[in-house]
Structures are given as structure tokens and as C-alpha cells.
Protein backbone atom coordinates (compact mmCIF):
# COMPACT_ATOMS: atom_id res chain seq x y z
CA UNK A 1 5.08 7.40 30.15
CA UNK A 2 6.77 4.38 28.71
CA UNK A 3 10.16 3.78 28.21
CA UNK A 4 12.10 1.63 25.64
CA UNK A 5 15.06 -0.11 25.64
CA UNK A 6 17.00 -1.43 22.51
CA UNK A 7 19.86 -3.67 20.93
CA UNK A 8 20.89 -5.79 18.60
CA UNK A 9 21.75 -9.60 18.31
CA UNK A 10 22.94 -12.00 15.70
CA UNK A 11 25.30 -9.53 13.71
CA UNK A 12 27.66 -12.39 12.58
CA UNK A 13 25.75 -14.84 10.55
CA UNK A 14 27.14 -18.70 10.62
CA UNK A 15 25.03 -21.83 9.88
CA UNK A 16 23.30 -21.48 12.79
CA UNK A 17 22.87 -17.94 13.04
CA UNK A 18 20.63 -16.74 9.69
CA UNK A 19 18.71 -13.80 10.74
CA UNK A 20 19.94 -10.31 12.47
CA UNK A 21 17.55 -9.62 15.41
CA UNK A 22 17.00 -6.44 17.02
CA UNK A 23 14.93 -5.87 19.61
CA UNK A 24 13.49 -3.87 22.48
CA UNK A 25 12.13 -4.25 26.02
CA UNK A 26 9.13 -1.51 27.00
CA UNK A 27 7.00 -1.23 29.94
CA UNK A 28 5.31 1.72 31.78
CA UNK A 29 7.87 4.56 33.66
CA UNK A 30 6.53 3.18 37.35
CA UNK A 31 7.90 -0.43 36.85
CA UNK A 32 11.44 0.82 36.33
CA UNK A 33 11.25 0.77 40.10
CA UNK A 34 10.41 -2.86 39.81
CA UNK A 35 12.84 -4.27 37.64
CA UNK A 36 15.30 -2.43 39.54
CA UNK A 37 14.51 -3.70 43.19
CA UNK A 38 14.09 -7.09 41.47
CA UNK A 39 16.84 -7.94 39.54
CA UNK A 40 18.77 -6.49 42.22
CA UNK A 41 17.79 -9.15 44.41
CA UNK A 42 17.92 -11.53 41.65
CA UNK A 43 21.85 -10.71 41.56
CA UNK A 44 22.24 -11.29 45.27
CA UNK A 45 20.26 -14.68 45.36
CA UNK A 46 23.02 -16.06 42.81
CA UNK A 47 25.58 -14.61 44.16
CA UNK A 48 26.58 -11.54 41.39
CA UNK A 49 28.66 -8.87 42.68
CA UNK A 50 27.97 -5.54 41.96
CA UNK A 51 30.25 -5.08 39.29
CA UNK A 52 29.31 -8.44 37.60
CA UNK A 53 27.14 -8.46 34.45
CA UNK A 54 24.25 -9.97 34.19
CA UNK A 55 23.35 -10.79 30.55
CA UNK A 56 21.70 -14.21 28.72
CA UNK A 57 25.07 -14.78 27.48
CA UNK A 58 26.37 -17.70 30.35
CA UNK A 59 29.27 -17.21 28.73
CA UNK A 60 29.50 -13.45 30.68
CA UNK A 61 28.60 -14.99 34.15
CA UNK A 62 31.13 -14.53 36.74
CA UNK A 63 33.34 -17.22 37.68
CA UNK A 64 31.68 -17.74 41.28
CA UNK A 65 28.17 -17.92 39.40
CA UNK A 66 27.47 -21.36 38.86
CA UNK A 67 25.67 -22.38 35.31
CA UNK A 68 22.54 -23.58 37.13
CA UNK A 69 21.89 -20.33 39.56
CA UNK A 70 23.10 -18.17 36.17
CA UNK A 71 20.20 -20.00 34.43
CA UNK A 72 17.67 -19.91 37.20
CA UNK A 73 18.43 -15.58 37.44
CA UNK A 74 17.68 -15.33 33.73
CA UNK A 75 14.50 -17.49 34.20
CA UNK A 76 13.67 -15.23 36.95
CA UNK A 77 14.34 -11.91 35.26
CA UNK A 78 11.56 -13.14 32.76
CA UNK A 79 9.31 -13.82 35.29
CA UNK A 80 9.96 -10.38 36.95
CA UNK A 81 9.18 -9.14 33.32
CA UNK A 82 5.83 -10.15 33.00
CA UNK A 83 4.88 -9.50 36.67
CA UNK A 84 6.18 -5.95 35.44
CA UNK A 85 3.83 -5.93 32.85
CA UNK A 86 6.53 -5.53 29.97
CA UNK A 87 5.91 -5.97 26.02
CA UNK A 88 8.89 -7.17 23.86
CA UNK A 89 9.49 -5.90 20.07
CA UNK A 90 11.57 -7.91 17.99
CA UNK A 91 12.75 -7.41 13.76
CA UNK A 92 14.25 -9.89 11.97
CA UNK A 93 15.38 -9.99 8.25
CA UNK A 94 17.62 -12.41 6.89
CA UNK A 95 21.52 -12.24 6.88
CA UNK A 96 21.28 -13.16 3.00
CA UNK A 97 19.85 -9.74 2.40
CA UNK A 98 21.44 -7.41 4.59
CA UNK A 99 25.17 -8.68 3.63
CA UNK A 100 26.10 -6.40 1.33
CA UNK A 101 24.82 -3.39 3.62
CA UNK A 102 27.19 -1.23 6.28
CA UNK A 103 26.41 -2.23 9.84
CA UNK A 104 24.94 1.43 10.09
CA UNK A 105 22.16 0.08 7.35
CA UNK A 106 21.68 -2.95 9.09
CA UNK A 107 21.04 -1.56 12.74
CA UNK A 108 19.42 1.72 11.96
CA UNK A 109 16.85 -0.12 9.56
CA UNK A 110 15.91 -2.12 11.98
CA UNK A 111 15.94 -0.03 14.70
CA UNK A 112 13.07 2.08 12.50
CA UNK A 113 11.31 -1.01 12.34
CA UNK A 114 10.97 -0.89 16.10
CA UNK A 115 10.76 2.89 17.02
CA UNK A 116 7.90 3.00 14.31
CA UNK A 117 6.21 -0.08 16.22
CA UNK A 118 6.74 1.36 19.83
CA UNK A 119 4.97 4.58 18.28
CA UNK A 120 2.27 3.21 17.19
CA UNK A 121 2.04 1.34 20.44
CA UNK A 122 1.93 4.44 22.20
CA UNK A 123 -0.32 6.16 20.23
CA UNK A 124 -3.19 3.40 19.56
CA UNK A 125 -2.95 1.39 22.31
CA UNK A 126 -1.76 3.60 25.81
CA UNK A 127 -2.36 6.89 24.58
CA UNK A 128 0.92 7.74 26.02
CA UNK A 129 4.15 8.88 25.22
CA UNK A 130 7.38 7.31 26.03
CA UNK A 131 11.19 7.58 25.82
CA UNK A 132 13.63 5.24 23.98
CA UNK A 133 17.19 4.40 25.06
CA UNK A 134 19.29 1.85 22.63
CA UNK A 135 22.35 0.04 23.91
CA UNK A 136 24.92 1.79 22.52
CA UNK A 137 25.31 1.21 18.83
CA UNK A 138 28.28 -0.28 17.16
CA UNK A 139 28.33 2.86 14.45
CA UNK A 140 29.82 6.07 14.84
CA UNK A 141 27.08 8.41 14.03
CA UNK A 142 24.15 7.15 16.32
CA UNK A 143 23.90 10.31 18.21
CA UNK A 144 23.16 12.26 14.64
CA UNK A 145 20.49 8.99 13.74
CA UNK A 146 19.06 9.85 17.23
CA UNK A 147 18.54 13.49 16.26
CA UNK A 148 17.34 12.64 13.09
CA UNK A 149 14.38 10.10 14.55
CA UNK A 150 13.63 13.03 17.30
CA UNK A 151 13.41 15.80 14.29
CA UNK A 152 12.16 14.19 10.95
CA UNK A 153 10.95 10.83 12.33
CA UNK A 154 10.64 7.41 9.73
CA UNK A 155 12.16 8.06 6.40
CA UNK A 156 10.42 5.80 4.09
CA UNK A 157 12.05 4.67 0.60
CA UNK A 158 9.48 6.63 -1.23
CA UNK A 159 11.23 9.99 0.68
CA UNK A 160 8.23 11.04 2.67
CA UNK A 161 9.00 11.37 6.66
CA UNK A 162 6.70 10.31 9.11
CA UNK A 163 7.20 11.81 12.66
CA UNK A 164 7.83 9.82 15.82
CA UNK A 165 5.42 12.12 17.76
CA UNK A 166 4.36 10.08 20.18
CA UNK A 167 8.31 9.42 21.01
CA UNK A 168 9.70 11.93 23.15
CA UNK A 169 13.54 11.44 23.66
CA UNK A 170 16.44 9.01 22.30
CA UNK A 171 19.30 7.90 24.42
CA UNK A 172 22.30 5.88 24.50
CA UNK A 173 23.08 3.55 27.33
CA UNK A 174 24.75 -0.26 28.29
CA UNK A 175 24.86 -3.16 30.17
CA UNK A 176 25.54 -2.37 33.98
CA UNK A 177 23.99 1.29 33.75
CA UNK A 178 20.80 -0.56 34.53
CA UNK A 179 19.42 -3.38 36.39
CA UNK A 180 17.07 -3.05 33.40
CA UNK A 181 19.10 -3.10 30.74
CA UNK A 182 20.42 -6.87 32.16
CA UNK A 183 16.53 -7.70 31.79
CA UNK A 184 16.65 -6.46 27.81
CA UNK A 185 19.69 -8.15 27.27
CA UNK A 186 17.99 -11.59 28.80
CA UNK A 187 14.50 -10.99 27.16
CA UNK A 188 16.45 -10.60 23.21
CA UNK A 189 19.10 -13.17 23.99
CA UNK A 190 16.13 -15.68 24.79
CA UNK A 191 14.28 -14.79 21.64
CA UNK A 192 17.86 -15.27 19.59
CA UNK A 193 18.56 -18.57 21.46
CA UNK A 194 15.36 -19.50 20.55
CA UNK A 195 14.99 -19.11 16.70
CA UNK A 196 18.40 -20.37 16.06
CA UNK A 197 18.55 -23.52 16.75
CA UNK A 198 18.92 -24.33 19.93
CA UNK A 199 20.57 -27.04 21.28
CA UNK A 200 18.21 -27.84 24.15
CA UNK A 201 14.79 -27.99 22.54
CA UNK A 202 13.04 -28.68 25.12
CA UNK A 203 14.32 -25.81 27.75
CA UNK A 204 13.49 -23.56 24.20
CA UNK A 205 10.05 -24.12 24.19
CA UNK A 206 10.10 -23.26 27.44
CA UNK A 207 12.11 -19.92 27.00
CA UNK A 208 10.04 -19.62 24.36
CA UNK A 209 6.37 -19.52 26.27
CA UNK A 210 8.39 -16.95 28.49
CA UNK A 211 9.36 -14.93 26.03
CA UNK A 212 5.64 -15.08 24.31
CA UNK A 213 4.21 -13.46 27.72
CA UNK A 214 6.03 -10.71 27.08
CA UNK A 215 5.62 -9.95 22.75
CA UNK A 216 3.54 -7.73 21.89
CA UNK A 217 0.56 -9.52 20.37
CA UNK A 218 -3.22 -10.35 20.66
CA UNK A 219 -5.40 -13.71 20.75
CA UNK A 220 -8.53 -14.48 18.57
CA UNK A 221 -9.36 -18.00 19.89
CA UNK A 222 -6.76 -20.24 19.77
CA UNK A 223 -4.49 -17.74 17.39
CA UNK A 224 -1.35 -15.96 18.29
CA UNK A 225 -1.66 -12.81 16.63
CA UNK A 226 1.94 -11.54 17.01
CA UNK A 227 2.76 -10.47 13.13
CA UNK A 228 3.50 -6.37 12.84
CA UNK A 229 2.95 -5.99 16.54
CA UNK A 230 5.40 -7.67 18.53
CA UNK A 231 6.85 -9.17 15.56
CA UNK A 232 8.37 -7.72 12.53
CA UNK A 233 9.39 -10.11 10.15
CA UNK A 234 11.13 -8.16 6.93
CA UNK A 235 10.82 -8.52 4.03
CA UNK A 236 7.16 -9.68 3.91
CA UNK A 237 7.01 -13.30 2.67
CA UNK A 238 4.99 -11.94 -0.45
CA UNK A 239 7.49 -9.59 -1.39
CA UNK A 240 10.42 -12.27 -1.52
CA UNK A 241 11.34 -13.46 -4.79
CA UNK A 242 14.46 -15.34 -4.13
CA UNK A 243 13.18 -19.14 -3.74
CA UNK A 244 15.83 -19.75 -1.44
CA UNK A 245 15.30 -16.93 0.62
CA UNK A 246 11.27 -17.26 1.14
CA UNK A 247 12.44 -20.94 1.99
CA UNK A 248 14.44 -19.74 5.26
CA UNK A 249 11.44 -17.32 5.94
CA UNK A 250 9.41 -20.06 5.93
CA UNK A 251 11.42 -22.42 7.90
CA UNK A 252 11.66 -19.83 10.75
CA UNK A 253 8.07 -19.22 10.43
CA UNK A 254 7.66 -23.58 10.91
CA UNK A 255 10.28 -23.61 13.74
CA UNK A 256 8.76 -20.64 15.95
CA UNK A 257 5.54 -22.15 15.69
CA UNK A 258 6.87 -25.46 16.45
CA UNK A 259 8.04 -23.57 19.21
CA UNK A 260 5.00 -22.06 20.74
CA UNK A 261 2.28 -24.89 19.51
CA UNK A 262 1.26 -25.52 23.13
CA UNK A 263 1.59 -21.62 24.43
């Protein structure tokens, strides 16, 4: 069994933040142990008490947590990651498209985007079945979209449904409910630090090769094959018609490869 966990970043767009990310952390049921037992002692190496969250934001670090031990427990959460043998799912569209949709829209959308990934995941890769749990969602009716995925699966905009059947259950939960939750929090808030341009460049790329260990993708030669795996970018660049949109999508596109050139 694997299990999933979920959230979203970026909802506030600015002129440095274009694109609404959501995105999800998933690794097999038996390294729950792991990240547990790990980022626990991550925590008590820098000095977090137990009622202190750990997150990517060093804005949330407690006040006896200096910024270099906060940094060096979110590099080592990532690390822990991989040794875990975790995949990471990210979707991205573009705040220019979304902005006239209800933040239910927005986050439900996307979350499809990455329920529909981790099933297929599960079903042509592991040959498994698994369990997703979403930080809780800032909507009021996530419990009925939960319900709705678990019952009638992906509803697609030409009104056929395509079951989740490989997905099990859908949960709620939140920072500090789970040392592994802190490690989904780091693993998106790395990602978002990363495509929005970040003010250290060089400690991105570096983020940045972390994070790649953990998306979802597949190499042929010297290719990153990340696209529709680990990596949903929506809309398709063929299907954008606004110049100045496609531009964005293609500047995002430059800058993430920019970012990963010697991965």
C-alpha cells in the first residue's frame, strides 16, 4: 500500500508568484515508520520542541531555531525523502487562468490532476493500491469532494467519470498531525521556492536536484522525462492560445530547466 499526502501552494499570485502549485508527497505504507523516526530526530538535532512546526516556510520556525539549523532540517528532511524512497507529484497552471474561478475550482481541479496521476501510478507502475490524505482544504465542502472521488472518481469536461479504483480512501489532515506531513510541506515549498524566482539561485539549483530525486519521472539518456508523470503542467502548451500566456509557460519551462541542466 501507498499512501499520499496533498496541499496546495501559491494561492495568492504577485509578480513573483504566477502559477498555483499543488502537490503531493507518496511513498510505500512501511516508510511511514521512517519518516517518522527521522524527522523526529531531525526536530531534536535543531532544537524543535514538540509543539513547534516544522514547515519550508523559515518564516514558521520557532524563535530558538536558528535560520541556518532551520535550513539544514529542511535539507535533511529531503534527504530522508529519498532514502525513503518517496515520489513527488506536482500541477501547475497559471494564475492568469484560474482568476476568475472559486478557490473550490482552483484546488479541486488540481487536486484531480494529482489523484488521477497517483492512480495511474498505482495501477501501472506498483500494482498496488494506496490511500490519499490532503492537508485540509481551504473550502467548505471537501469532505463531500472526498466522497465524490471515492464514489464516481475523475469527472472529465466531456461528463464521463472515470473511477479512482486503484485509490482506496480520502482523508483530511495538517501540519503537526504528522512528522510526515512536515516532510510534504518541505518537499512542495522547495518546488514553489524554486519556480518562482528565487532569490538565491544558486542554493535553488541545489533544492532543485533534491527535489528532482524525488518527482516522479524516467531517464532516456541524458533526458529528464518528468512531463505527465511527476509533472503536470496545465493547460498543455499546444492548447494555449493567449500569446501572453504560452509566453509564461514557456518561461517556466526555460527557468526549470535552467534549473536542473546539470541534474
Amino acid at each position: 500500500m501507498y499512501i499520499l499526502l496533498a496541499d496546495e501552494t501559491n494561492r495568492q499570485p504577485s509578480a513573483d508568484i504566477q502559477f498555483f502549485v499543488y502537490g503531493a508527497l507518496f511513498f510505500p505504507a512501511p516508510a511511514l515508520k521512517q519518516l517518522d523516526e527521522g524527522i523526529d530526530q531531525i526536530r531534536r538535532s535543531a532544537g524543535y520542541t514538540p509543539s513547534d512546526e516544522l514547515k519550508f516556510d523559515t518564516r514558521s520556525r520557532p524563535s530558538q531555531v536558528s535560520v541556518e539549523d532551520c535550513t539544514a532540517a529542511k535539507s535533511a528532511v529531503l534527504d530522508l525523502c529519498k532514502s525513503a524512497g518517496c515520489r513527488f507529484i506536482a500541477h501547475v497552471i497559471l494564475h492568469d487562468i484560474i482568476k476568475n474561478q472559486a478557490i473550490e475550482q482552483q484546488c479541486y481541479w488540481a487536486a484531480d490532476y494529482v489523484f488521477g496521476r497517483f492512480n495511474t501510478f498505482l495501477h501501472d507502475e506498483a500494482n498496488d493500491y494506496g490511500i490519499c490524505i490532503v492537508d485540509n482544504l481551504p473550502t467548505r465542502t471537501q469532505f463531500q469532494y472526498f466522497a465524490e472521488k471515492f464514489n464516481t472518481g475523475l469527472r472529465l469536461p466531456s461528463g464521463k467519470c472515470v473511477r479512482l479504483s486503484s485509490i482506496k480512501m480520502f482523508g483530511a489532515s495538517c501540519i503537526g498531525a504528522c512528522h510526515a506531513n512536515s516532510a510534504m510541506d518541505i518537499a512542495l515549498g522547495a518546488f514553489r521556492y524554486c519556480i518562482n524566482n528565487p532569490r538565491n539561485p544558486d542554493a535553488a539549483r541545489t533544492m532543485m536536484g533534491k527535489v528532482m530525486d524525488l518527482l516522479w519521472h524516467e531517464r532516456q539518456g541524458d533526458k529528464i522525462l518528468c512531463l505527465d508523470k511527476g509533472l503536470s503542467i496545465r493547460p498543455k502548451l499546444n492548447k494555449i492560445v493567449v500569446a501572453e500566456y504560452k509566453k509564461k509557460y514557456k518561461k517556466l519551462f526555460e527557468h526549470i530547466n535552467s534549473m536542473i541542466k546539470d541534474y
